[in-house]
Protein backbone atom coordinates (compact mmCIF):
# COMPACT_ATOMS: atom_id res chain seq x y z
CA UNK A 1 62.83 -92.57 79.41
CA UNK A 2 61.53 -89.18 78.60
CA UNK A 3 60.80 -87.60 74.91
CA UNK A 4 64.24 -86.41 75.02
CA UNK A 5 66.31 -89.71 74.99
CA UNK A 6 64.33 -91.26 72.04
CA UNK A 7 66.51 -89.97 69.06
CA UNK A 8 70.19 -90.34 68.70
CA UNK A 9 72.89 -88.60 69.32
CA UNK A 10 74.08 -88.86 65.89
CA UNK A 11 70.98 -87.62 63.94
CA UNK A 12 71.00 -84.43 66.72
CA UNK A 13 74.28 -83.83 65.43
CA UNK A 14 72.84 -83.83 62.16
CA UNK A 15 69.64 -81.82 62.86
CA UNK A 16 72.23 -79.00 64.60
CA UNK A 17 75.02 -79.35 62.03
CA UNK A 18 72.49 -77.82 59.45
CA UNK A 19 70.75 -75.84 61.55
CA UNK A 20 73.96 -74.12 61.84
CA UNK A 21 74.23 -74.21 57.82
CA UNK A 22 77.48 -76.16 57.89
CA UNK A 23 78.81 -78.87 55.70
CA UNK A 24 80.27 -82.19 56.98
CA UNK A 25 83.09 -81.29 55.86
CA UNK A 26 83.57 -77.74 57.48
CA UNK A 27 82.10 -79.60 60.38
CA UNK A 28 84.86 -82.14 60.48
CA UNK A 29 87.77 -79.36 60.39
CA UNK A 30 86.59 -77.64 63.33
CA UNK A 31 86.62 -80.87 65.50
CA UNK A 32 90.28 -81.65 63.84
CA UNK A 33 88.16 -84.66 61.62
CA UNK A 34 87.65 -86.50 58.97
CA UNK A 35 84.41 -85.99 56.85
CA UNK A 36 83.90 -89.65 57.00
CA UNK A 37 84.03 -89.60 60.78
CA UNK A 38 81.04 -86.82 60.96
CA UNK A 39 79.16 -88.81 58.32
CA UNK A 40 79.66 -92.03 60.80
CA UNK A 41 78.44 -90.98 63.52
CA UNK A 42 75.34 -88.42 61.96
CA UNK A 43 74.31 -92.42 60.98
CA UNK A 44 74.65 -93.99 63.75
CA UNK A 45 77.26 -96.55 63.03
CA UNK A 46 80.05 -94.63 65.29
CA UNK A 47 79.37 -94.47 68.65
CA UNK A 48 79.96 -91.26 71.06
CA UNK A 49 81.04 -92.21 74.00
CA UNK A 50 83.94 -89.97 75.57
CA UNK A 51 82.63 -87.26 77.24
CA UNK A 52 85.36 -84.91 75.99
CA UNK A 53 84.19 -85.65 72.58
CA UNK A 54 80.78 -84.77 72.78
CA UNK A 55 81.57 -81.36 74.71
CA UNK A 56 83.38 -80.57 71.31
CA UNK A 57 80.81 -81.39 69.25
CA UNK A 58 78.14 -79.17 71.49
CA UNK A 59 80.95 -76.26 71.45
CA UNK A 60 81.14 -76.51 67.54
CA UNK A 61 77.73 -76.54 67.30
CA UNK A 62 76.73 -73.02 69.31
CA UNK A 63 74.78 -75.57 71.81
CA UNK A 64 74.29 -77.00 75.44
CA UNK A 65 75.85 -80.17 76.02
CA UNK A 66 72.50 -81.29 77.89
CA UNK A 67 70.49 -80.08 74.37
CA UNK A 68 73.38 -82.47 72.50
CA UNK A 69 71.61 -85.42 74.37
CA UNK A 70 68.44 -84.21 74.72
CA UNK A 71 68.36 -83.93 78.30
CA UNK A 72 66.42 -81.36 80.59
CA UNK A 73 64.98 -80.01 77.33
CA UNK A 74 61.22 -79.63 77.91
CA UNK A 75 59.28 -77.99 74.82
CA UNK A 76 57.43 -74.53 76.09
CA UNK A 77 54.45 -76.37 74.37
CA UNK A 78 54.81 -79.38 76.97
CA UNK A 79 55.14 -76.99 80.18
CA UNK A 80 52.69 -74.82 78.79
CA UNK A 81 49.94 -77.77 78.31
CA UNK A 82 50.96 -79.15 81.63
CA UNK A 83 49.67 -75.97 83.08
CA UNK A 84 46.47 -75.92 81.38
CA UNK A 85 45.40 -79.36 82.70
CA UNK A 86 46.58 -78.13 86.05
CA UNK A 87 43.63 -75.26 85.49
CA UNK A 88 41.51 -77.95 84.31
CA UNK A 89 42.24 -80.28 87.19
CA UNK A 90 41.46 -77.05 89.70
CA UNK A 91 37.64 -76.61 88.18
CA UNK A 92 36.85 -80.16 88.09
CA UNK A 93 37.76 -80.31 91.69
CA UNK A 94 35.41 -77.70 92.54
CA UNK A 95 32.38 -78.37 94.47
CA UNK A 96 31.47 -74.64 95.65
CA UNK A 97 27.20 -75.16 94.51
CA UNK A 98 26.94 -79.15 95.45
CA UNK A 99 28.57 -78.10 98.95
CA UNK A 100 26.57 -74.91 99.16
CA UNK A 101 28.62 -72.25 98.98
CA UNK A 102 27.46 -68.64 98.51
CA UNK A 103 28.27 -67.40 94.60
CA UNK A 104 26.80 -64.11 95.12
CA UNK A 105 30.16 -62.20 93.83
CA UNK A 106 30.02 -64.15 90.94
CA UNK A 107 28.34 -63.52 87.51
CA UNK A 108 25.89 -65.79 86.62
CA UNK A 109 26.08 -65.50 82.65
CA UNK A 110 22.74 -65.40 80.51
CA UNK A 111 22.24 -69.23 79.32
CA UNK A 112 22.01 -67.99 75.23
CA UNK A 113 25.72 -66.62 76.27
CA UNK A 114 26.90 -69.54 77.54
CA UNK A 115 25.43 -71.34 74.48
CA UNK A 116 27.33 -69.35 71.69
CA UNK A 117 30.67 -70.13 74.34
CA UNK A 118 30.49 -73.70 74.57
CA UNK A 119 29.20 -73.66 70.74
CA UNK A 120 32.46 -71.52 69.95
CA UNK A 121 35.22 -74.00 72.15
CA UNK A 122 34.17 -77.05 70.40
CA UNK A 123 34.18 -75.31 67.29
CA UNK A 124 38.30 -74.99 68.20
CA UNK A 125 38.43 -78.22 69.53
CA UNK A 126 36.86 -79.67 65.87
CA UNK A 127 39.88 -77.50 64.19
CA UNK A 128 42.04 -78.91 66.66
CA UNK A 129 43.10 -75.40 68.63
CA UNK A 130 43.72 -77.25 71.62
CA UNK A 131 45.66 -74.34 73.40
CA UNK A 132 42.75 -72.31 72.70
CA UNK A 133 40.32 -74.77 73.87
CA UNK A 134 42.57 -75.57 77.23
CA UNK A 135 42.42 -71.67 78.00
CA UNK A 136 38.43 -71.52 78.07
CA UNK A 137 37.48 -75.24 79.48
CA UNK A 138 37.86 -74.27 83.32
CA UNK A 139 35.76 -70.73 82.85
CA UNK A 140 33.26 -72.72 80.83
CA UNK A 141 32.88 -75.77 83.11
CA UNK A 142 32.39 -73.03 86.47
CA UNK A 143 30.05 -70.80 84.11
CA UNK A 144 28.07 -73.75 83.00
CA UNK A 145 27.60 -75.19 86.84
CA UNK A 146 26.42 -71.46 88.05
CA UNK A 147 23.80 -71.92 85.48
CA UNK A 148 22.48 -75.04 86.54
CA UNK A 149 22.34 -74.10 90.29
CA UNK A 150 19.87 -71.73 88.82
CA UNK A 151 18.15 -73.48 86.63
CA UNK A 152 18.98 -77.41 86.08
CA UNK A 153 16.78 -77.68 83.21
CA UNK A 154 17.99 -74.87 81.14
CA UNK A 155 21.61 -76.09 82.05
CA UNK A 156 21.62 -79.36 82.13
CA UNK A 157 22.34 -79.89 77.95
CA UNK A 158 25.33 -77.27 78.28
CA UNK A 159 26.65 -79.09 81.51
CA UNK A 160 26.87 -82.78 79.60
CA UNK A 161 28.43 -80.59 76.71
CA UNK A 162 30.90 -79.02 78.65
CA UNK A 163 32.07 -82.25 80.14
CA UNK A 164 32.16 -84.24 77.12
CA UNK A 165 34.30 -81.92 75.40
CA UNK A 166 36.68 -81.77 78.36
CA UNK A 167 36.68 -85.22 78.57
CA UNK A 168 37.43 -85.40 74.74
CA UNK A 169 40.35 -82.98 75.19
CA UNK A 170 41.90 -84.54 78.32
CA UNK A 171 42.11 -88.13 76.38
CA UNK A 172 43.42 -85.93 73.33
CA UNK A 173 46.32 -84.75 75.86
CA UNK A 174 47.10 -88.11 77.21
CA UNK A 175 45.43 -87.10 80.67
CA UNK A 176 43.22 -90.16 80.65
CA UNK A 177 42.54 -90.76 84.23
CA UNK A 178 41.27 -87.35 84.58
CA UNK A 179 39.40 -87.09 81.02
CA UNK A 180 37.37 -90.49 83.18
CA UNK A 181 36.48 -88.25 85.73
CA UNK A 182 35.00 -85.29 83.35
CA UNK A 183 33.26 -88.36 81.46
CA UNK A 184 31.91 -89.70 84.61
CA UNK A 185 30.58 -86.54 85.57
CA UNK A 186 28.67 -85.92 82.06
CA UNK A 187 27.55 -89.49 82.46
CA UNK A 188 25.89 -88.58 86.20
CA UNK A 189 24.79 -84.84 84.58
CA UNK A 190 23.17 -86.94 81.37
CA UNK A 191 21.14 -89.39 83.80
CA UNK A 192 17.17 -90.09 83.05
CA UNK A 193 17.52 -88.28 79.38
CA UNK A 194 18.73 -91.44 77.18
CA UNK A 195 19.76 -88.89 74.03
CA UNK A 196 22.01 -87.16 76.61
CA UNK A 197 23.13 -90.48 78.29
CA UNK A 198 24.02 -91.62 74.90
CA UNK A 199 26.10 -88.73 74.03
CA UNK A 200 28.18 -88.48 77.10
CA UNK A 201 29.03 -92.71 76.60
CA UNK A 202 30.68 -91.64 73.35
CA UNK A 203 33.26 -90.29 75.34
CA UNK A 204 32.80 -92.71 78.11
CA UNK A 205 34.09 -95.29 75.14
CA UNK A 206 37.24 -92.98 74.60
CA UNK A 207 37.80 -92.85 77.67
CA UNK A 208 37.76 -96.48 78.19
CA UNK A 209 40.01 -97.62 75.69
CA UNK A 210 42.22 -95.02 76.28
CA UNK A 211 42.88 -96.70 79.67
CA UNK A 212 42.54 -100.30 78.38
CA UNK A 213 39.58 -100.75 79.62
CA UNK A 214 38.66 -102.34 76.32
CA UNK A 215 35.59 -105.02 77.71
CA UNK A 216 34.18 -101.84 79.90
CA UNK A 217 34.26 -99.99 76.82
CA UNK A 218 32.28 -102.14 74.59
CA UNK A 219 29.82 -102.60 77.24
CA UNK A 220 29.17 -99.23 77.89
CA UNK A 221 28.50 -98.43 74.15
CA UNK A 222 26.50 -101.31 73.03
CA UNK A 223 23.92 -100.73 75.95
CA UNK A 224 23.47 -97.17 75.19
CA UNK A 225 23.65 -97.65 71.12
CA UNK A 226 20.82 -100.37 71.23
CA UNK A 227 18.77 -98.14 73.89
CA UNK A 228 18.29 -95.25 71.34
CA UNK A 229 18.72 -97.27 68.30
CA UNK A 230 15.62 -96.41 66.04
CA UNK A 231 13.05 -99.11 66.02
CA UNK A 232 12.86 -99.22 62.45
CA UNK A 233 16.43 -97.81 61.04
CA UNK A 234 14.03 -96.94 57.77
CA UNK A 235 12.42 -94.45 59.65
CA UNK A 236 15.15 -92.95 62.30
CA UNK A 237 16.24 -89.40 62.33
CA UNK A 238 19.65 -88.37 61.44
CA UNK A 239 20.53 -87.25 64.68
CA UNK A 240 19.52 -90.47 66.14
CA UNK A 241 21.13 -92.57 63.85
CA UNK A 242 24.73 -90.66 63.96
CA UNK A 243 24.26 -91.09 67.66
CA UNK A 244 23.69 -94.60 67.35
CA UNK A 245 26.11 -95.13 64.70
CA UNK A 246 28.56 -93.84 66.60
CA UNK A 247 28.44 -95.40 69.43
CA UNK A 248 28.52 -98.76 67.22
CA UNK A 249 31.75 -97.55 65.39
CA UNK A 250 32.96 -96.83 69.37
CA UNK A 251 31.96 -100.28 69.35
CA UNK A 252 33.93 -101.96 67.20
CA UNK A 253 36.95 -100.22 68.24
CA UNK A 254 36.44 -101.13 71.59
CA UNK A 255 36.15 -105.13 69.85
CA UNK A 256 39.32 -104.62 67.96
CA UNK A 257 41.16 -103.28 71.00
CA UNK A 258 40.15 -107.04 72.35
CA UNK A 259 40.93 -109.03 69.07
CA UNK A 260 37.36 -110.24 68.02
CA UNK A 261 37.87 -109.32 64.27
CA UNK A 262 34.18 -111.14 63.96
CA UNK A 263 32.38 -108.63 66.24
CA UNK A 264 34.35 -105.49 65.18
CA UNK A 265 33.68 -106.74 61.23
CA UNK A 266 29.83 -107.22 62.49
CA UNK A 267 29.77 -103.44 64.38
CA UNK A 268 31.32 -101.50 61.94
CA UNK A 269 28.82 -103.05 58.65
CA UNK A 270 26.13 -102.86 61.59
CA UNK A 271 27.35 -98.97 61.38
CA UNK A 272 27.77 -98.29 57.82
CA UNK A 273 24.32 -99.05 57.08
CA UNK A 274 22.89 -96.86 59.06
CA UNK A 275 25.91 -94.28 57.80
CA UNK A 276 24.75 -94.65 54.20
CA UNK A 277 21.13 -93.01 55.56
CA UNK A 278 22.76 -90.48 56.96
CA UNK A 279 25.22 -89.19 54.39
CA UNK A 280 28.42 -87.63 54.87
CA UNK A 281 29.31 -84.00 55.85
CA UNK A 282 26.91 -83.86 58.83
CA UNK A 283 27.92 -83.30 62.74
CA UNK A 284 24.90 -84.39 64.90
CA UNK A 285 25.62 -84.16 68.50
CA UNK A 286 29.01 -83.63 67.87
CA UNK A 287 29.54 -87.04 65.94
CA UNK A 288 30.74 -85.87 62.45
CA UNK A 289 29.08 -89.74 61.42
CA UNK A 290 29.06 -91.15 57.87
CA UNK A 291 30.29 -93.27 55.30
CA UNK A 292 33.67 -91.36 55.51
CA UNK A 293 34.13 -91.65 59.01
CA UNK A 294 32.93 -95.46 59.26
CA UNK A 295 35.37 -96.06 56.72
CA UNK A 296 38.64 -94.39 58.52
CA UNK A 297 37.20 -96.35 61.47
CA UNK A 298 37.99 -99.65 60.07
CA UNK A 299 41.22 -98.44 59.08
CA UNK A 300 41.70 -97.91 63.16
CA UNK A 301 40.36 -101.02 63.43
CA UNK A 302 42.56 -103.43 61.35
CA UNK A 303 45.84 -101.30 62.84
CA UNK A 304 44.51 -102.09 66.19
CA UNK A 305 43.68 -105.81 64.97
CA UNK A 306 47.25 -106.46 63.76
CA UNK A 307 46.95 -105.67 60.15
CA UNK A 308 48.78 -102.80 59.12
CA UNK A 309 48.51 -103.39 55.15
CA UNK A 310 44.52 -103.51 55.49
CA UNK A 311 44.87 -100.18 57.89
CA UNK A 312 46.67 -98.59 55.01
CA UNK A 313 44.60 -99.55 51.72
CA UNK A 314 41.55 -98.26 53.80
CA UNK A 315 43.63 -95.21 54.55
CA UNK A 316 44.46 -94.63 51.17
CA UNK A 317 41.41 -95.39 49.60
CA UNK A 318 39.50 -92.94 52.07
CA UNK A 319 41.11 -90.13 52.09
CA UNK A 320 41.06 -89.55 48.32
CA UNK A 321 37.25 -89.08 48.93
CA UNK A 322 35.88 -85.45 48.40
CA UNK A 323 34.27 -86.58 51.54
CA UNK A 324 37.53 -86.64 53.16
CA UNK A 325 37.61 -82.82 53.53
CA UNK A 326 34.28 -82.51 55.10
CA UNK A 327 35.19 -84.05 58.25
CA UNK A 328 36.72 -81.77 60.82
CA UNK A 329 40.22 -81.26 60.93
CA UNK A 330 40.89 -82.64 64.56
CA UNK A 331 39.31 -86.12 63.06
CA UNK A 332 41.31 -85.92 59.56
CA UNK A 333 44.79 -85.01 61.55
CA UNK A 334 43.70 -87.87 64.32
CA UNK A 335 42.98 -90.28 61.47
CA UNK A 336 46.80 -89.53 59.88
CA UNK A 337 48.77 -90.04 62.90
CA UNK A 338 46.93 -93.50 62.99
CA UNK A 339 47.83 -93.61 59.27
CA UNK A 340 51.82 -93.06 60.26
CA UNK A 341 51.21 -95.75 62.80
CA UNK A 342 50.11 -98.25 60.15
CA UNK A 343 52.83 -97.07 58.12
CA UNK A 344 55.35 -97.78 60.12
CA UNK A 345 54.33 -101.05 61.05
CA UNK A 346 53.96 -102.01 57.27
CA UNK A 347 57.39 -100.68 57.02
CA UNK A 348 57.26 -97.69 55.48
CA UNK A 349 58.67 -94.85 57.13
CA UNK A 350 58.41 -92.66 54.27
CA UNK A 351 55.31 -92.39 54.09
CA UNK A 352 55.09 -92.87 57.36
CA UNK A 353 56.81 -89.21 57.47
CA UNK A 354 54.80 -87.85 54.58
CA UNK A 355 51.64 -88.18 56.32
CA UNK A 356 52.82 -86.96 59.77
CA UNK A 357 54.07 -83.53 57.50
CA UNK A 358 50.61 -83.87 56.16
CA UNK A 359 49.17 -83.53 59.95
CA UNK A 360 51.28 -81.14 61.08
CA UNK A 361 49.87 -79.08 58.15
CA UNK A 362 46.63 -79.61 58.67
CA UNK A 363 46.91 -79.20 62.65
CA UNK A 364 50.08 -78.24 63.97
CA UNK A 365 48.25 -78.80 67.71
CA UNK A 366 47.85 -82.54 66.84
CA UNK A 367 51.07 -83.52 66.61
CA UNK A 368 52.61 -80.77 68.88
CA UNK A 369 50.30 -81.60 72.22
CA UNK A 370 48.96 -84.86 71.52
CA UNK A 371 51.60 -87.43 73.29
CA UNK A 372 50.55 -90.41 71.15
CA UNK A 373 51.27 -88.41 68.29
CA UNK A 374 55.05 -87.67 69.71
CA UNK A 375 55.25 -91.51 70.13
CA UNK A 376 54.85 -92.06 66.48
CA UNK A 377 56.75 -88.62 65.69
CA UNK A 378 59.91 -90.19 67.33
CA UNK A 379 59.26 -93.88 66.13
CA UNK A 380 59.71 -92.52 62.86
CA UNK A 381 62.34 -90.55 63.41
CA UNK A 382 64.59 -93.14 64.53
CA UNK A 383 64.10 -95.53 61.27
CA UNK A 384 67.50 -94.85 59.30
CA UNK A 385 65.40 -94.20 56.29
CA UNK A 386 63.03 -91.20 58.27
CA UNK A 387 63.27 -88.91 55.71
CA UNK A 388 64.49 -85.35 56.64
CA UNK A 389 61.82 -83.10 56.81
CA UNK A 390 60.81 -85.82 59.94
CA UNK A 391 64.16 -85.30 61.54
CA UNK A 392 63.71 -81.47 61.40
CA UNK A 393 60.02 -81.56 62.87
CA UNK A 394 61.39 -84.26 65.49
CA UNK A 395 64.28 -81.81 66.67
CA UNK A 396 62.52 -78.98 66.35
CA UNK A 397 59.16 -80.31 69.21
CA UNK A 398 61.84 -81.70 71.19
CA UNK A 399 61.17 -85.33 70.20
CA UNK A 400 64.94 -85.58 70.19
């Protein structure tokens, strides 16, 4: 079942009838109706099944018969995304220095260049430009390799970078099995520097339990947390402690994802301590750890652990933080489409659809290319009580 088939018919008569600023009962007199009828089956409790009928309803409406029932309808977003991994998929499946291949024609940029580049695409990527960020990945990744066939020590840093922010976009886009393969590679780039080891496993973790690999996942991130964790906490950096922080938080995620509410409980306080030393509004190594962001992790955590009214109070309680705002927008807008998930399972689609608006705001990207966030998009959608500003956003991505 694609995107398409996940509303009904009825509320894409709905969505088109006022798109087309008509009234039910205008509606009704140009199918030869009764107002009651179009109200019906806009709710769902009249069924459309003659194909004659439908036709009639399309040809009212200005519209294809195949948009009616959300067939063959692909978003430009969608195609357009599809082609950017493609891109993606093309420079990760290069092997032109390992193999030996001459790169004479090509410009080997300065490494302070490259620097201010990567710097500038995960800047996007923390504001959650993900179009942006899928346009420069594949120049950055074959930049950043010229470099290090040059000079490996120079490079090395921007190579793990490069990967772990590909990887961290391809999990974003629901390309998991090839987000592994940038992870692996930053893992293998990272090797015999433990700080750089440690920072590729955060998205080794994502990765992970992406692909419910939960058990690999916690593995992964315990070993490298406890290998750089400070010998006396008292006394460890920041940057060492967000690091290790962290990975605990990918942790306890990875322990929820499994059930074991005792070692995720364990992780996350583990976590928070060492949060409340660093503070919030800080983004070592790409981490964006603190208090805040320990906090929405146990909200992710109970969702993930079955509690959805837990999930929400820490939601709520959270978010009205002035912290809150400090923490970039890709991590606020992922944290609210986990928010509409809890919602919905506490049954509340309202807000449920409030917060999804509230994402969409924030980060149109996050909801537009981000597949899980469709899921929850149409799951919300289809509750009878979705209110309408849901149904419009639905109709109008294509999760129709």
């Amino acid at each position: 079942m694609n995107s398409g088939d996940l509303l009904p018919v009825g509320r894409r008569v709905a969505y088109w009838r006022g798109r087309r600023k008509l009234s039910q009962q205008v509606f009704a007199d140009r199918l030869g109706k009764s107002k009651s009828w179009v109200d019906k089956v806009e709710r769902g409790v009249r069924s459309l099944d003659k194909v004659s009928t439908l036709r009639d309803i399309a040809a009212a409406l200005r519209i294809d018969t195949a948009v009616l029932l959300g067939r063959d309808v692909q978003p430009a977003v969608v195609a357009e995304r599809a082609e950017g991994v493609e891109r993606i998929r093309e420079a990760l499946s290069t092997y032109e220095i390992a193999l030996g291949r001459p790169v004479a024609r090509r410009v080997v940029l300065p490494v302070d260049r490259l620097a201010r580049d990567v710097e500038h695409a995960w800047v996007m990527f923390q504001h959650a430009r993900y179009p942006q960020v899928i346009a420069v990945v594949p120049g950055l990744l074959a930049g950043v390799q010229r470099v290090v066939a040059d000079d490996s020590g120079w490079g090395r840093p921007l190579l793990v970078g490069v990967y772990r922010l590909t990887a961290s976009l391809l999990v974003k886009l629901g390309e998991v099995e090839l987000g592994w393969l940038a992870a692996d590679r930053a893992m293998a780039a990272a090797t015999g520097d433990p700080v750089l080891v440690a920072a590729a496993v955060v998205q080794l973790g994502q990765v992970f339990r992406a692909s419910g690999r939960a058990r690999a996942a916690l593995s992964a991130t315990l070993a490298a947390a406890y290998r750089i964790a400070p010998p006396d906490p008292d006394g460890g950096t920041p940057g060492a402690l967000s690091l290790c922080g962290t990975l605990l938080v990918q942790a306890a995620l990875a322990a929820a994802r499994r059930g074991d509410d005792h070692a995720t409980a364990e992780l996350l306080d583990e976590a928070a301590g060492m949060a409340a030393r660093v503070g919030d509004g800080h983004d070592h190594h790409r981490t964006a750890f603190g208090p805040t962001a320990v906090d929405l992790a146990r909200a992710a955590a109970a969702l993930d652990l079955g509690d959805a009214s837990e999930a929400v109070a820490w939601h709520e309680k959270t978010t009205k933080r002035d912290a809150w705002r400090w923490l970039p927008v890709e991590h606020r807008a992922a944290h609210l489409v986990d928010a509409a998930r809890a919602y919905v399972q506490a049954g509340d689609p309202v807000s449920a659809g409030r917060v999804l608006v509230d994402a969409d705001r924030m980060a149109p990207a996050e909801v537009r290319h981000r597949p899980a966030a469709r899921e929850v998009l149409a799951q919300v959608a289809r509750d009878p009580h979705a209110p309408a500003t849901i149904i419009q956003l639905a109709a109008a991505l294509g999760v129709t």
